[in-house]
Protein backbone atom coordinates (compact mmCIF):
# COMPACT_ATOMS: atom_id res chain seq x y z
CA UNK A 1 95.53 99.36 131.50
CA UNK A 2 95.53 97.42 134.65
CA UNK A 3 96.25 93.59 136.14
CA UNK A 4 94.49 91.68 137.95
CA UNK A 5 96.40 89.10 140.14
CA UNK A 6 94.80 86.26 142.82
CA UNK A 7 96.88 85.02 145.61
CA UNK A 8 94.88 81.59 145.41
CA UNK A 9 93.33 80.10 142.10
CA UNK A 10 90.05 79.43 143.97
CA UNK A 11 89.96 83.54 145.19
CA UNK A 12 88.46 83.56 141.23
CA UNK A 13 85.02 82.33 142.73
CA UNK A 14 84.80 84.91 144.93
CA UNK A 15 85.88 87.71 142.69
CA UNK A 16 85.63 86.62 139.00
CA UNK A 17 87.85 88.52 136.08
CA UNK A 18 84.97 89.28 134.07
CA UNK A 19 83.14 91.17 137.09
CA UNK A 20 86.37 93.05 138.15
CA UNK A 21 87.53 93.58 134.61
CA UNK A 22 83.72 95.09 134.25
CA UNK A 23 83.92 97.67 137.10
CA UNK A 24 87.50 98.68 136.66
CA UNK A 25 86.89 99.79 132.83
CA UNK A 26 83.85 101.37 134.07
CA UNK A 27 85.97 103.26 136.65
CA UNK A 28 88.92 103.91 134.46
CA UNK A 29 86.26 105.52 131.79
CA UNK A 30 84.54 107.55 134.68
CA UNK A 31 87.59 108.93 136.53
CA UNK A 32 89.39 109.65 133.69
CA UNK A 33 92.13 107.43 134.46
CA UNK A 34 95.04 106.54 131.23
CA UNK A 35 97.64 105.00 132.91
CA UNK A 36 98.75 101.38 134.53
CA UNK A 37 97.64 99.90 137.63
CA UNK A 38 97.50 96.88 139.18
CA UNK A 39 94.72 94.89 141.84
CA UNK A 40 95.15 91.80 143.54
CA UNK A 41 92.99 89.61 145.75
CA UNK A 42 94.74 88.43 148.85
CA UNK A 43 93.51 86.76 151.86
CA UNK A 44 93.59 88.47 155.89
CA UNK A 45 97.20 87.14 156.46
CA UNK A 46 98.85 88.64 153.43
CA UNK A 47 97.19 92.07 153.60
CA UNK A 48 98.01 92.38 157.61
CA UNK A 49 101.41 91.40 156.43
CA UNK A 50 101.28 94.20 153.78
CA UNK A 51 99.72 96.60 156.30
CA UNK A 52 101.86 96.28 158.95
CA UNK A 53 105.04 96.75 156.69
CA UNK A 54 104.24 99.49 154.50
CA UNK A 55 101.69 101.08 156.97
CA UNK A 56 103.05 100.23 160.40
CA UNK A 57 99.50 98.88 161.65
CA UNK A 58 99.96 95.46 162.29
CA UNK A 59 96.14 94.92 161.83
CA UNK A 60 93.73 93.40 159.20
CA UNK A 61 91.96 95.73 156.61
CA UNK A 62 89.72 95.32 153.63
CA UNK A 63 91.67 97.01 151.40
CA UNK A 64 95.26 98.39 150.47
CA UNK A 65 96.08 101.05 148.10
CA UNK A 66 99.70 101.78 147.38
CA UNK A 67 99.60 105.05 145.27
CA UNK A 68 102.34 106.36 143.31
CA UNK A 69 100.66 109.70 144.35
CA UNK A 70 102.20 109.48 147.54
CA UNK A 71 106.09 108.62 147.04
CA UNK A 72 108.41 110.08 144.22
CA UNK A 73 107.14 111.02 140.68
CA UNK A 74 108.75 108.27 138.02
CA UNK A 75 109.90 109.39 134.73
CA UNK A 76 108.08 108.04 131.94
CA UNK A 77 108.50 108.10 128.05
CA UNK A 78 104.74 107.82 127.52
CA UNK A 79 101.41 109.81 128.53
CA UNK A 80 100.74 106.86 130.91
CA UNK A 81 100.37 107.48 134.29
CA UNK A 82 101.61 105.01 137.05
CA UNK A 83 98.99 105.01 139.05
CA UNK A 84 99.67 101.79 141.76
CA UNK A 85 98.57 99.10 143.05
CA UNK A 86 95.51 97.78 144.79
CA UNK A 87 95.32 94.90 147.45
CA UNK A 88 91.55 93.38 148.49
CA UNK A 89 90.88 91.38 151.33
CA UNK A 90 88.22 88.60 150.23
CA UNK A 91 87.59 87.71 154.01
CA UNK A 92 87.11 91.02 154.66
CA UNK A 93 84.91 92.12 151.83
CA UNK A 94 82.77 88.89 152.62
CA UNK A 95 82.37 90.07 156.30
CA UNK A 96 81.32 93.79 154.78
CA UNK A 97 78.67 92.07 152.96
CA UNK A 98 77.20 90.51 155.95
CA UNK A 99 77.71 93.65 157.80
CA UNK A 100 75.93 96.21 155.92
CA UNK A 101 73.73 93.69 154.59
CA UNK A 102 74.80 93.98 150.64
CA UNK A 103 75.42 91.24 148.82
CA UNK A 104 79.26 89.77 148.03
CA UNK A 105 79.38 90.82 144.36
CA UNK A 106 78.00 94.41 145.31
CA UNK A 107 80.60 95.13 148.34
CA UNK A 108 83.70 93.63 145.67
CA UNK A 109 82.55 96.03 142.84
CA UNK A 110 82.63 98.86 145.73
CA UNK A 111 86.10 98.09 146.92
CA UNK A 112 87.08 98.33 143.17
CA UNK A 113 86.20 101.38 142.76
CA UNK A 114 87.43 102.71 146.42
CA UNK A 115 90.86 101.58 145.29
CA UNK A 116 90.58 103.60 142.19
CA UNK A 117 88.96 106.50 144.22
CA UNK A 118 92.39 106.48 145.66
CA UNK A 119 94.49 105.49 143.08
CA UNK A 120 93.42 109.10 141.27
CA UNK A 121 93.93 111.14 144.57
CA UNK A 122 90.42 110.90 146.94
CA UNK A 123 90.87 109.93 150.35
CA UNK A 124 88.99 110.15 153.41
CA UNK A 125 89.75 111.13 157.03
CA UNK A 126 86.24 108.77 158.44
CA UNK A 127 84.20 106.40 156.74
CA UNK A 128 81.44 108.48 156.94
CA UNK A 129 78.95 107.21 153.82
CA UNK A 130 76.98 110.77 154.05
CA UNK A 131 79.27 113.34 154.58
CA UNK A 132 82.66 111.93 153.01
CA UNK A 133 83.19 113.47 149.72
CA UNK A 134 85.12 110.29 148.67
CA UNK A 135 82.74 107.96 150.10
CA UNK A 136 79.61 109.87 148.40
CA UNK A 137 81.00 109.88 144.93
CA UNK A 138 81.57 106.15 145.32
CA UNK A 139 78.51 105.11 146.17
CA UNK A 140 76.76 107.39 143.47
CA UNK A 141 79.62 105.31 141.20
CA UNK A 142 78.32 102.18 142.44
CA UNK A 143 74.97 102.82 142.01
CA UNK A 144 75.24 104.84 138.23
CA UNK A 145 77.20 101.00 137.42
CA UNK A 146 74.45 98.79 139.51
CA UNK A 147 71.44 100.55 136.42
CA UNK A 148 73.64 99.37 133.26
């Protein structure tokens, strides 16, 4: 189960619920996942704020994940996992588009499922598309979603 949050009302153009709610049931199904997590869409001010707090890097990024993989393990009185919490950039993902040529809606469905890449334990030391384990199974992700 997850929730999605926008920092701004009009952040719903650029990243509509039933698109995001589309690719995170997709990526709960394929990774998996049965537990709670939650994404929000924030602009470049809020996640340098949230990067130079948590992470000490007083810089903007396209995304934030906040794992509960990497602190203390919470006691629950379910099966449900807590898995964490997600924070997107729409600046930044609008810049990736134009950058690697993709189109908006394709680079927000990958930073979906990068957060939950995370979110279930991948990371990534580069961002190295061919020889990143992460970064491979996301794009074949991506691209097993882009044929439904």
């Amino acid at each position: 189960m997850f929730e999605i949050y926008y920092e701004a009302e009009d952040f719903k153009l650029d990243a509509p619920e039933d698109v995001v709610t589309s690719i995170l049931e997709y990526g709960e199904k394929k990774l998996n996942m049965n537990g709670n997590f939650s994404l929000s869409f924030v602009d470049s001010q809020e996640i340098q704020s949230l990067n130079r707090d948590y992470r000490a890097k007083d810089e903007v990024t396209d995304i934030l994940t906040f794992s509960q993989e990497d602190g203390e393990e919470f006691p629950s009185f379910t099966d449900e996992k807590e898995y964490g919490d997600v924070f997107i950039n729409l600046d930044r993902m609008k810049e990736n588009a134009h950058e690697f040529s993709s189109s908006e809606r394709e680079e927000l469905l990958r930073l979906c499922l990068h957060g939950l890449l995370h979110l279930t334990g991948h990371d990534h030391a580069t961002n190295d598309f061919e020889k990143e384990e992460m970064l491979i199974l996301q794009e074949q992700l991506l691209a097993s979603y882009l044929k439904l």
